[in-house]
Protein backbone atom coordinates (compact mmCIF):
# COMPACT_ATOMS: atom_id res chain seq x y z
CA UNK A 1 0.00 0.00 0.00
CA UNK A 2 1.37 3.15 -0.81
CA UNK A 3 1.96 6.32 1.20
CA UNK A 4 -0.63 8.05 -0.55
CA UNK A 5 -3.11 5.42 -0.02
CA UNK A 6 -1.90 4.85 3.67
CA UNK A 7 -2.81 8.47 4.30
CA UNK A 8 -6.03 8.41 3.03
CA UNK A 9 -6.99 5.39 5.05
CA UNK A 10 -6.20 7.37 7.94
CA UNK A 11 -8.07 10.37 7.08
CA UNK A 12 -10.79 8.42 6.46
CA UNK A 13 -10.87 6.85 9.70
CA UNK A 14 -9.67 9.90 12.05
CA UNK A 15 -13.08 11.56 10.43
CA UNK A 16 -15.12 12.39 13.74
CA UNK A 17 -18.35 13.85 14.74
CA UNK A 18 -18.31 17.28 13.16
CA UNK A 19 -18.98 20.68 15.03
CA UNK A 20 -22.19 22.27 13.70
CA UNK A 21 -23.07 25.91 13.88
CA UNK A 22 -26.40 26.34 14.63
CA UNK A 23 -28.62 28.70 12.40
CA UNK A 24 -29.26 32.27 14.16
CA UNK A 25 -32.31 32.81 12.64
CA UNK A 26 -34.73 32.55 9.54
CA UNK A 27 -32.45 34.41 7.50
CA UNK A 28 -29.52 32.81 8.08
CA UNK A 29 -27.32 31.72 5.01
CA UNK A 30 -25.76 28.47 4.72
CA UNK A 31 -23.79 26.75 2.18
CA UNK A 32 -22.10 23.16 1.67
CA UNK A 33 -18.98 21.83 -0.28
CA UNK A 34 -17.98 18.50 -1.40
CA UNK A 35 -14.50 17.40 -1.49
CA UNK A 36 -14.59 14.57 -3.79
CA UNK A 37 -12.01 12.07 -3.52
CA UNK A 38 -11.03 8.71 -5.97
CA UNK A 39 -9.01 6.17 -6.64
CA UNK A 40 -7.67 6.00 -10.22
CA UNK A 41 -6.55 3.09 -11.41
CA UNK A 42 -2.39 3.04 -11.44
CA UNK A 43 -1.72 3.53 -15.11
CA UNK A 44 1.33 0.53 -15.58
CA UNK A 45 -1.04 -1.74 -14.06
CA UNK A 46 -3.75 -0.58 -15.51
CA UNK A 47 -3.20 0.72 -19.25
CA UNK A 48 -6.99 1.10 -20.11
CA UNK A 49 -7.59 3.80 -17.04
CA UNK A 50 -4.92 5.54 -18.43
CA UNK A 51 -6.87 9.41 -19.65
CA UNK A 52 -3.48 10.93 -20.58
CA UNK A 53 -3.54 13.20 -23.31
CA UNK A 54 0.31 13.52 -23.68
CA UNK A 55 1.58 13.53 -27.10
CA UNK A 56 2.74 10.23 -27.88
CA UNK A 57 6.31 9.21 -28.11
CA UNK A 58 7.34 7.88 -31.11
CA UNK A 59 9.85 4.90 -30.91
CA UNK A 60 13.18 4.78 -33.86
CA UNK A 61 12.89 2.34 -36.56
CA UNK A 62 16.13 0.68 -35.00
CA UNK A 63 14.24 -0.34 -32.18
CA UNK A 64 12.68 -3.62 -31.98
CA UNK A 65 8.36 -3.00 -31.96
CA UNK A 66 6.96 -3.14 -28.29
CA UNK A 67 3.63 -4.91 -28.21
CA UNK A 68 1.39 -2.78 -26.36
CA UNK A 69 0.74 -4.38 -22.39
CA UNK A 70 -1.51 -7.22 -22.00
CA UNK A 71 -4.78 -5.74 -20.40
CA UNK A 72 -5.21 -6.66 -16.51
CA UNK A 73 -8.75 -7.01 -15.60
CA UNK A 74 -9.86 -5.00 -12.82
CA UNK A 75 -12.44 -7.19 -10.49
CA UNK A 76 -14.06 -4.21 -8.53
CA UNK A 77 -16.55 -5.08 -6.40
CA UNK A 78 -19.84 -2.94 -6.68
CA UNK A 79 -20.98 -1.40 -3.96
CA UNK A 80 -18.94 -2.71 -1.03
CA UNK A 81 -20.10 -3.43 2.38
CA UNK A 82 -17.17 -1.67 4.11
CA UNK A 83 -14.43 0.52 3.43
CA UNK A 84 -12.62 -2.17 4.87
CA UNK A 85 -13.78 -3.95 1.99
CA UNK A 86 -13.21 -1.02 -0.68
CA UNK A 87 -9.07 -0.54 0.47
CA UNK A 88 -8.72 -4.38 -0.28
CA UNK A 89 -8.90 -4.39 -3.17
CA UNK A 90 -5.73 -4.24 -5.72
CA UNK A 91 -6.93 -1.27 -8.19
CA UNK A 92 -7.21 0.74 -4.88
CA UNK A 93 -4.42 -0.58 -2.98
CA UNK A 94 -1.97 0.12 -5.86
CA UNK A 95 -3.88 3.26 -7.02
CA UNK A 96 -3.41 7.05 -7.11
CA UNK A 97 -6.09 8.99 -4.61
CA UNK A 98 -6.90 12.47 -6.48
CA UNK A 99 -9.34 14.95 -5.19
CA UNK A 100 -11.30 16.91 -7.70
CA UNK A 101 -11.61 20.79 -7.80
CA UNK A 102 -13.34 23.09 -10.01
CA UNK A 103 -12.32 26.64 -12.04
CA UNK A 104 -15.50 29.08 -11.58
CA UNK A 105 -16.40 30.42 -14.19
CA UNK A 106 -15.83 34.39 -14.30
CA UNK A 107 -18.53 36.30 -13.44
CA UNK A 108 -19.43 40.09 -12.23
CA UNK A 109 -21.81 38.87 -9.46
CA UNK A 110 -19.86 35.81 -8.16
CA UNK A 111 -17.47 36.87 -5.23
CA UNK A 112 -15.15 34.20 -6.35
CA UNK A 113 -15.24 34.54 -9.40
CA UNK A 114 -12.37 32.82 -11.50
CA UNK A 115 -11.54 30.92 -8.27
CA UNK A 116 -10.06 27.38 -7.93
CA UNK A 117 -12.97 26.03 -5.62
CA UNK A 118 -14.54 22.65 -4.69
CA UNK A 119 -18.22 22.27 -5.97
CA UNK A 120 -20.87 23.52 -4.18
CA UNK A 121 -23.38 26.59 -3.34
CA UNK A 122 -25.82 27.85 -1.07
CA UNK A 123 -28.60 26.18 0.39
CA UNK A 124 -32.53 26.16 -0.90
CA UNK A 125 -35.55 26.23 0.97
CA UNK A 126 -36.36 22.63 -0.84
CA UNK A 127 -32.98 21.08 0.40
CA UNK A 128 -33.21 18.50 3.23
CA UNK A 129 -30.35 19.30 4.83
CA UNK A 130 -26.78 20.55 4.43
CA UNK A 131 -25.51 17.52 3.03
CA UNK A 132 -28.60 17.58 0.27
CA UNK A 133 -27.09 21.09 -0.77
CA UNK A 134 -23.51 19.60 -1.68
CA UNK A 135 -24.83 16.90 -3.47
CA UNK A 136 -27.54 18.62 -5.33
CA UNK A 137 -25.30 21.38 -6.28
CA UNK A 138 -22.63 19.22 -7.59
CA UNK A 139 -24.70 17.89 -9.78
CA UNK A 140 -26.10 20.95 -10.97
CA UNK A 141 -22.20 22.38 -11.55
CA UNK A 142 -20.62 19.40 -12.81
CA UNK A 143 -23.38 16.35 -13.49
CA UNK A 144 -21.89 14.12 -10.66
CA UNK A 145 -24.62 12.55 -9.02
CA UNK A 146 -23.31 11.89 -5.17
CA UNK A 147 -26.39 10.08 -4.04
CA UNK A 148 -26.24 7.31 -6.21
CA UNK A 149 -24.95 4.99 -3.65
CA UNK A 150 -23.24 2.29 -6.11
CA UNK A 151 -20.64 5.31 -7.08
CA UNK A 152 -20.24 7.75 -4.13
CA UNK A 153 -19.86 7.15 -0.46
CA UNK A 154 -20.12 10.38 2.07
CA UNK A 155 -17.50 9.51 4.76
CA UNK A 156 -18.28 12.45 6.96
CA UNK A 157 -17.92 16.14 7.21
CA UNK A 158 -15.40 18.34 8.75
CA UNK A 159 -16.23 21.62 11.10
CA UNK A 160 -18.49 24.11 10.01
CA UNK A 161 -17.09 27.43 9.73
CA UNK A 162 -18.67 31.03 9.90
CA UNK A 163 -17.97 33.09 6.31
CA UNK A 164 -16.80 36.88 7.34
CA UNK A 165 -15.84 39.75 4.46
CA UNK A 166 -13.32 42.34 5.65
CA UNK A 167 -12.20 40.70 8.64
CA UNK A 168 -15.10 39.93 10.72
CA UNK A 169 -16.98 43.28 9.62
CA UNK A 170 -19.61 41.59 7.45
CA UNK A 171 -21.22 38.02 7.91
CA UNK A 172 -21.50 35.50 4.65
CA UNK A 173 -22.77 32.45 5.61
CA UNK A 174 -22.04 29.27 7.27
CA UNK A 175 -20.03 26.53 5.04
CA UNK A 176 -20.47 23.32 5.73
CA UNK A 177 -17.78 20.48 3.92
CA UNK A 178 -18.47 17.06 3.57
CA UNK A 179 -15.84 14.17 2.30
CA UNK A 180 -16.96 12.07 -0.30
CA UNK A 181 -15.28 9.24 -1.82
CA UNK A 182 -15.62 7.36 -5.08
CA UNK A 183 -15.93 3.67 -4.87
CA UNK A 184 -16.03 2.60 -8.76
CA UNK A 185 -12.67 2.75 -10.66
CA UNK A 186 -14.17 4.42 -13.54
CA UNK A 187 -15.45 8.13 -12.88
CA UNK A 188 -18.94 9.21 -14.49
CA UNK A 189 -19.16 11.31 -17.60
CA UNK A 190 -19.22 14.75 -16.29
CA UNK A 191 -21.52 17.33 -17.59
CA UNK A 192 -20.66 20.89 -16.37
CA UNK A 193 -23.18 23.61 -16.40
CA UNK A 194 -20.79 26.56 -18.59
CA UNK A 195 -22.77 29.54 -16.43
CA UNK A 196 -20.78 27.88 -12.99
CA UNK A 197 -17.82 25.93 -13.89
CA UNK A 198 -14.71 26.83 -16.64
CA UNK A 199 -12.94 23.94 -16.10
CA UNK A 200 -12.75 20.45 -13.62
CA UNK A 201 -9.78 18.79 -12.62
CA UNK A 202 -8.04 15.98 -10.67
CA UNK A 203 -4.94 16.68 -8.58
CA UNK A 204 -3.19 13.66 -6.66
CA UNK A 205 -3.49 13.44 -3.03
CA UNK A 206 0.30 13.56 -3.24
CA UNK A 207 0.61 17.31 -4.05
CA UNK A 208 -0.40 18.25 -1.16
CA UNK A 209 1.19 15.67 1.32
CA UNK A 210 4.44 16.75 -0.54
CA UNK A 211 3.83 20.44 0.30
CA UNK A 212 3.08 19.46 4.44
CA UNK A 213 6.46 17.97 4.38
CA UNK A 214 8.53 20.40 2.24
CA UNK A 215 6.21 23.80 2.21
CA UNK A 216 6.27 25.28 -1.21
CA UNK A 217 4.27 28.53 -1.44
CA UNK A 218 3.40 31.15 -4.46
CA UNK A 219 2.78 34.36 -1.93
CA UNK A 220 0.25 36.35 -2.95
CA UNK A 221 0.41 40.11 -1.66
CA UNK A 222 -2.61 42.43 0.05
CA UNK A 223 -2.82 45.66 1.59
CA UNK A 224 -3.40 44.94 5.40
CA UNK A 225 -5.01 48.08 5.68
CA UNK A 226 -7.80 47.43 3.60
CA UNK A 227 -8.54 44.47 5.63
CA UNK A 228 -8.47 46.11 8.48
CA UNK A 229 -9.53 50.04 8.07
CA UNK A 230 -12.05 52.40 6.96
CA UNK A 231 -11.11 53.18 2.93
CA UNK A 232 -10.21 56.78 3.98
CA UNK A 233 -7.26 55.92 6.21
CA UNK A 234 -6.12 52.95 3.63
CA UNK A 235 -3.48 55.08 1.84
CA UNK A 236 -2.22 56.84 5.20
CA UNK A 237 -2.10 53.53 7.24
CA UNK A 238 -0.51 51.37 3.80
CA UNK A 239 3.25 52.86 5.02
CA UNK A 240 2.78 52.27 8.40
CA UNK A 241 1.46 48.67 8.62
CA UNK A 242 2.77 47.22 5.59
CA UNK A 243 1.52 43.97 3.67
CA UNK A 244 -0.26 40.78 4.33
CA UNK A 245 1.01 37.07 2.35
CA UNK A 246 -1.36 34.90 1.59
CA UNK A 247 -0.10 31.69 0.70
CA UNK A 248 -1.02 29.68 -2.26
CA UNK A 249 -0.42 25.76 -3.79
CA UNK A 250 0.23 26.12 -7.69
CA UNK A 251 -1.46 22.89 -8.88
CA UNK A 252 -0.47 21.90 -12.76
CA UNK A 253 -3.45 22.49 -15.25
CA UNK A 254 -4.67 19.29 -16.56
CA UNK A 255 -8.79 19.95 -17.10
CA UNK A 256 -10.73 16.95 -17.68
CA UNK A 257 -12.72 19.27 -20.47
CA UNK A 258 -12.67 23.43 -21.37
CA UNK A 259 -14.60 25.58 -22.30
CA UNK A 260 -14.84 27.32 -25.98
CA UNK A 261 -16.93 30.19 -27.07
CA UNK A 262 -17.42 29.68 -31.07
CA UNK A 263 -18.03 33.16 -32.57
CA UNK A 264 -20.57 32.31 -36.02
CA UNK A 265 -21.63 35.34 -38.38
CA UNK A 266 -25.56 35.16 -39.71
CA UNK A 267 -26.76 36.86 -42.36
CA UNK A 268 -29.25 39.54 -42.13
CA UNK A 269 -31.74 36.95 -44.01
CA UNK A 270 -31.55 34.32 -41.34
CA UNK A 271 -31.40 37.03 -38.54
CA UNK A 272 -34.52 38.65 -39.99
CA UNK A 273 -32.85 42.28 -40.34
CA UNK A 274 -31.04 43.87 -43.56
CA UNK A 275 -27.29 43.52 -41.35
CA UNK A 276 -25.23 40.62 -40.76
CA UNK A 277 -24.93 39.78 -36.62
CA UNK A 278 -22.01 37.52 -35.06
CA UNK A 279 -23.52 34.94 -32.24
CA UNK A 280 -21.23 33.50 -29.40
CA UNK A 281 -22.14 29.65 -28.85
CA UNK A 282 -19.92 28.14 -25.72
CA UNK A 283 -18.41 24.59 -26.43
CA UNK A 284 -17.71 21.86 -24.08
CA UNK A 285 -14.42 20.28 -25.30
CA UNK A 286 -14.45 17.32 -23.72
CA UNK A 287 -10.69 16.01 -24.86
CA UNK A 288 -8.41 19.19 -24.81
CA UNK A 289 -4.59 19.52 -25.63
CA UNK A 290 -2.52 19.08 -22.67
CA UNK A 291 -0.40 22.41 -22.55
CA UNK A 292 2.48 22.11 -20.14
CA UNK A 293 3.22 25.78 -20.46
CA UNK A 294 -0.56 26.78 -19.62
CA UNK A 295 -0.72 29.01 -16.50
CA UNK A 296 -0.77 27.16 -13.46
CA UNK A 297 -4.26 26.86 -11.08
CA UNK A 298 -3.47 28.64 -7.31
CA UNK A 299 -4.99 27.26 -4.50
CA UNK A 300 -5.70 29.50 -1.66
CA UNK A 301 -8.11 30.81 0.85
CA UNK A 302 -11.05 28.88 2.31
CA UNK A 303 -10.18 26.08 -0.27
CA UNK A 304 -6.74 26.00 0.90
CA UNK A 305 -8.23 26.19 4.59
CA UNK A 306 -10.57 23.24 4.19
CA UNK A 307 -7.35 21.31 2.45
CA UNK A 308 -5.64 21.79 5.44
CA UNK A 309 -8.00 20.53 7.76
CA UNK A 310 -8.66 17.55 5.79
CA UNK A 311 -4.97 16.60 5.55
CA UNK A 312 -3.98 17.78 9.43
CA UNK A 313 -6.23 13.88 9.87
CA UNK A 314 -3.45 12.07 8.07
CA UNK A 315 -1.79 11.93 11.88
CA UNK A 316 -4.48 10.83 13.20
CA UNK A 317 -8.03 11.99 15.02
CA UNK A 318 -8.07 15.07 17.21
CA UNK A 319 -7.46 14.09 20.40
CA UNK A 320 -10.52 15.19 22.41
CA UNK A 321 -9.17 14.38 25.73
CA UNK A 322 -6.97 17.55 26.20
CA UNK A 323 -8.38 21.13 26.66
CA UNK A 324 -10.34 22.37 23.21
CA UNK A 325 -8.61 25.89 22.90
CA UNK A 326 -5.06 24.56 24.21
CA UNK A 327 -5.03 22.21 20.86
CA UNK A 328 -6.55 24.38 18.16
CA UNK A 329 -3.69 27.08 19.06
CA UNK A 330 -1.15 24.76 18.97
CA UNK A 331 -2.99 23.40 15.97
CA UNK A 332 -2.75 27.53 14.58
CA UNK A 333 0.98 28.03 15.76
CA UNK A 334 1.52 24.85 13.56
CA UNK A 335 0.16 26.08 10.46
CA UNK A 336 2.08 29.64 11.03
CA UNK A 337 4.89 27.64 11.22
CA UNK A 338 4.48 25.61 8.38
CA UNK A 339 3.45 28.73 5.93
CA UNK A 340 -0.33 28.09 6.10
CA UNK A 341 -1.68 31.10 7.87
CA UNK A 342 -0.75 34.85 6.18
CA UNK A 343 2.27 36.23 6.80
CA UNK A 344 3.25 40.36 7.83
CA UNK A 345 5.57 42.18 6.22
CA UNK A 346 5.82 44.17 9.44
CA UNK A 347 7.85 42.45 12.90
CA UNK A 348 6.36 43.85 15.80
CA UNK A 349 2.68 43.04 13.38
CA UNK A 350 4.06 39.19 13.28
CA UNK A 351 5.45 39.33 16.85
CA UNK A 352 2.09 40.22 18.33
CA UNK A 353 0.07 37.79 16.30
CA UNK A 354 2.17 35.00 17.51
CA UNK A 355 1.96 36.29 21.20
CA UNK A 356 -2.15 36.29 20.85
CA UNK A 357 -1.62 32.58 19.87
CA UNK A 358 0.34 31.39 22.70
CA UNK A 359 -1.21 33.51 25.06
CA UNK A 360 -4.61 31.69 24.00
CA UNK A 361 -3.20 28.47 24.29
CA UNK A 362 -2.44 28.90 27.65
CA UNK A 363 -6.31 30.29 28.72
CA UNK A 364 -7.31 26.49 27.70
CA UNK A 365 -10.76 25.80 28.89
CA UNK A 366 -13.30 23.22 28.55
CA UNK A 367 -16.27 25.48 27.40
CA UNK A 368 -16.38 23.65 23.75
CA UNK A 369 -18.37 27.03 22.14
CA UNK A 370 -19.31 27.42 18.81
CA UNK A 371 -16.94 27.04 15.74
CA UNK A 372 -17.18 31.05 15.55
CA UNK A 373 -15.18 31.60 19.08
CA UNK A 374 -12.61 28.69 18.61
CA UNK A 375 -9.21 29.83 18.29
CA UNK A 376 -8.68 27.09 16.08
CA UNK A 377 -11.15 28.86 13.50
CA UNK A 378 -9.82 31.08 10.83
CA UNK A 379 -12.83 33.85 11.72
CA UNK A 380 -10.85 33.40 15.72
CA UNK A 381 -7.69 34.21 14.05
CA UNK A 382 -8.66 36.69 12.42
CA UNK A 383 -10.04 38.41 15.38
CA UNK A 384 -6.69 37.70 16.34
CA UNK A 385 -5.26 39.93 13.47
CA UNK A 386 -7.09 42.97 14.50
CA UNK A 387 -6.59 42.57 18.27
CA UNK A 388 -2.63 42.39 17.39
CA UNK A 389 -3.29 45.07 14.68
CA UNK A 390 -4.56 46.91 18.26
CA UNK A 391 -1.35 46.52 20.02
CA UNK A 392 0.81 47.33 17.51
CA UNK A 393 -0.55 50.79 17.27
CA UNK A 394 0.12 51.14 20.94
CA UNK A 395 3.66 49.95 21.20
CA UNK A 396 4.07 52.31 18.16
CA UNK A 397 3.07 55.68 20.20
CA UNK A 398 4.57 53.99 23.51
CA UNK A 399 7.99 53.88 21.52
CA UNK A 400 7.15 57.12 20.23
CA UNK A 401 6.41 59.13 23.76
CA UNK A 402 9.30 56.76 25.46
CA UNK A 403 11.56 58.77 21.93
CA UNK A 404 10.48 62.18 22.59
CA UNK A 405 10.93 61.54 26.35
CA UNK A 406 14.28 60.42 26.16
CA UNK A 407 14.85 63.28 23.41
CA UNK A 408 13.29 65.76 25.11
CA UNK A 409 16.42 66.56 27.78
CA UNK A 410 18.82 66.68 25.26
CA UNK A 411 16.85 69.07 22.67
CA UNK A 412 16.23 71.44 26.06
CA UNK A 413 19.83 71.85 26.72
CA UNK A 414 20.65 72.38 23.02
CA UNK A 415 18.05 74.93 23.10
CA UNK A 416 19.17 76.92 26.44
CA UNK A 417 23.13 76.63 25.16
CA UNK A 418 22.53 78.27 22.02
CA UNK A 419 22.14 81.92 23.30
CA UNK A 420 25.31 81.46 25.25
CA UNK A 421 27.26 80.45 22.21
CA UNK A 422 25.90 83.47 20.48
């Protein structure tokens, strides 16, 4: 069993009871995601799971002609009892996990617009429940249908998580993930809706176990004033606070179809007017070139977030007999540590973020709250941000009264010598 494989066993199993957020009130938004998770087929064993559009490499005439690989039968059982079951057998056991994330498509009214995201939306009145939402809007984005039982399996969910704009300032919605798994070794034709989704794709498990151990990050550069202040004061404060790093994953772009808008001119005849008109008609290709100089797909944000809390089970479940708050700072020091959480450009800005952190870790308490007040909760840290963003300012003018103070002395005995000299 690979490492790969090994690590997505224990995932699986260190899956727990989730926290849920309760709605506030009638009006309360929610929204689910799916994180979608298979088991292709390795390709040597396998040849005819093989979906690689590489160009193909053509052999010399010198060279003897290499029969292409006898064709090992894959004995999948349908619908297995137990995932017990499902990691025994040898497609799986010698396969490649993937997880599957979409391209939005841009648009003006879509806040992530253009993002790399995991298929999902917000809830409807109709919907059951939160897990109806993700699988009703994946199949509305992308034609995967996760309640057909003989394909799909939901595992469990991880935390739900409050949705803030401008650092706590204005409330989104709560998100809730669940973790889906695919149990057949061939994936269903996928039928994207073109108003939603510009592109699907399938990036190994291994990407992102590789970037735990060794972090690799693309930063990607905000104003931390903007975040943080009223739009007036952003231009003032930009000098004096500095910048905020978000980190990102680049992930290679390998789309499992894309999307082409086909320009045709009519003539005024068919159009039913005396000018000729141009149409736009988008295109599903469903077998595209693979370019291996296309622009690569970033990963950041809340699908970067929800990545990470996925992959944090690969060590195993949370351990729920130590204080709540003592492990998800220790849990948040971590990810500082390893490149997950922002970075400042500023020192005393980083020094009093980290000082929040281990302060909180050491006002542990056994008052398990809502997801909201956690410390191990990204809307907690930032709340973090602006209470350091607080203290900053106030060592700034301590440093700066302590300066004149110490100046002050000085500058008075310059000032009562210089008639003397004169």
């Amino acid at each position: 069993m690979s490492r790969e494989i090994t690590a997505l066993k224990t995932i699986i199993d260190s899956l727990g009871r989730p926290r849920k957020i309760k709605s506030r009130g009638p009006k309360y938004r929610r929204a689910s995601v799916a994180i979608i998770i298979r088991v292709r087929p390795d390709h040597n064993r396998y040849p005819q799971y093989n979906t690689s559009r590489h160009p193909p490499t053509i052999q010399p005439s010198s060279q003897k002609i290499q029969h292409p690989p006898q064709l090992r039968p894959i004995q999948a059982i349908e619908n297995p009892e137990s995932l017990d079951e499902f990691f025994e057998q040898d497609w799986v056991r010698t396969g490649v996990p993937e997880v599957l994330f979409i391209e939005r498509a841009t648009r003006k009214t879509d806040r992530w617009s253009g993002h790399v995201a995991l298929p999902g939306g917000k809830r409807e009145e109709a919907d059951e429940d939160d897990q109806e939402t993700a699988a009703r809007e994946t199949t509305e984005e992308i034609g995967l249908d996760l309640s057909d039982l003989t394909q799909f399996r939901c595992l469990g969910a991880l935390d739900d998580r409050e949705l803030w704009t401008s650092f706590g300032r204005v409330f989104l919605m709560v998100l809730s993930p669940f973790v889906y798994i695919q149990l057949s070794p061939s994936t269903p034709p996928l039928k994207p809706q073109p108003d939603e989704v510009a592109s699907v794709h399938w990036q190994p498990l291994s990407l992102f176990l590789d970037r735990l151990d060794k972090p690799q990050w693309t930063p990607m550069t905000i104003n931390l004033s903007s975040k943080l202040t009223p739009r007036l004061s952003r231009t003032f404060l930009k000098g004096l606070f500095g910048t905020m790093s978000l980190h990102s994953i680049e992930m290679p772009y390998k789309p499992e179809f894309v999307l082409r808008t086909q320009m045709e001119k009519s003539t005024g005849s068919e159009s039913g007017s005396s000018s000729p008109s141009t149409t736009s008609t988008v295109i599903i290709d469903y077998e595209p070139e693979w370019d291996p100089d296309h622009r690569p797909l970033k990963l950041w944000g809340l699908t970067l977030q929800m990545m990470a809390d996925l992959l944090e089970l690969k060590d195993g479940p949370i351990q729920l007999d130590i204080r709540q708050k003592v492990w998800d700072s220790k849990r948040m020091r971590k990810r500082l540590d390893a490149g997950f959480l922002p970075g400042f450009s500023q020192a005393d800005m980083h020094f009093w973020v980290r000082a929040l952190l281990k302060f909180h870790s050491w006002q542990g308490t056994e008052n398990k709250t809502s997801q909201s007040n956690r410390v191990g909760s990204w809307e907690s840290y930032y709340r973090l941000v602006k209470q350091a963003f607080l203290f900053v300012i106030l060592g700034r003018l301590a440093a700066f009264a302590l300066a004149m103070k110490l100046l002050r002395a000085p500058t008075m005995r310059m000032l009562q010598g210089s008639p003397a000299r004169s």
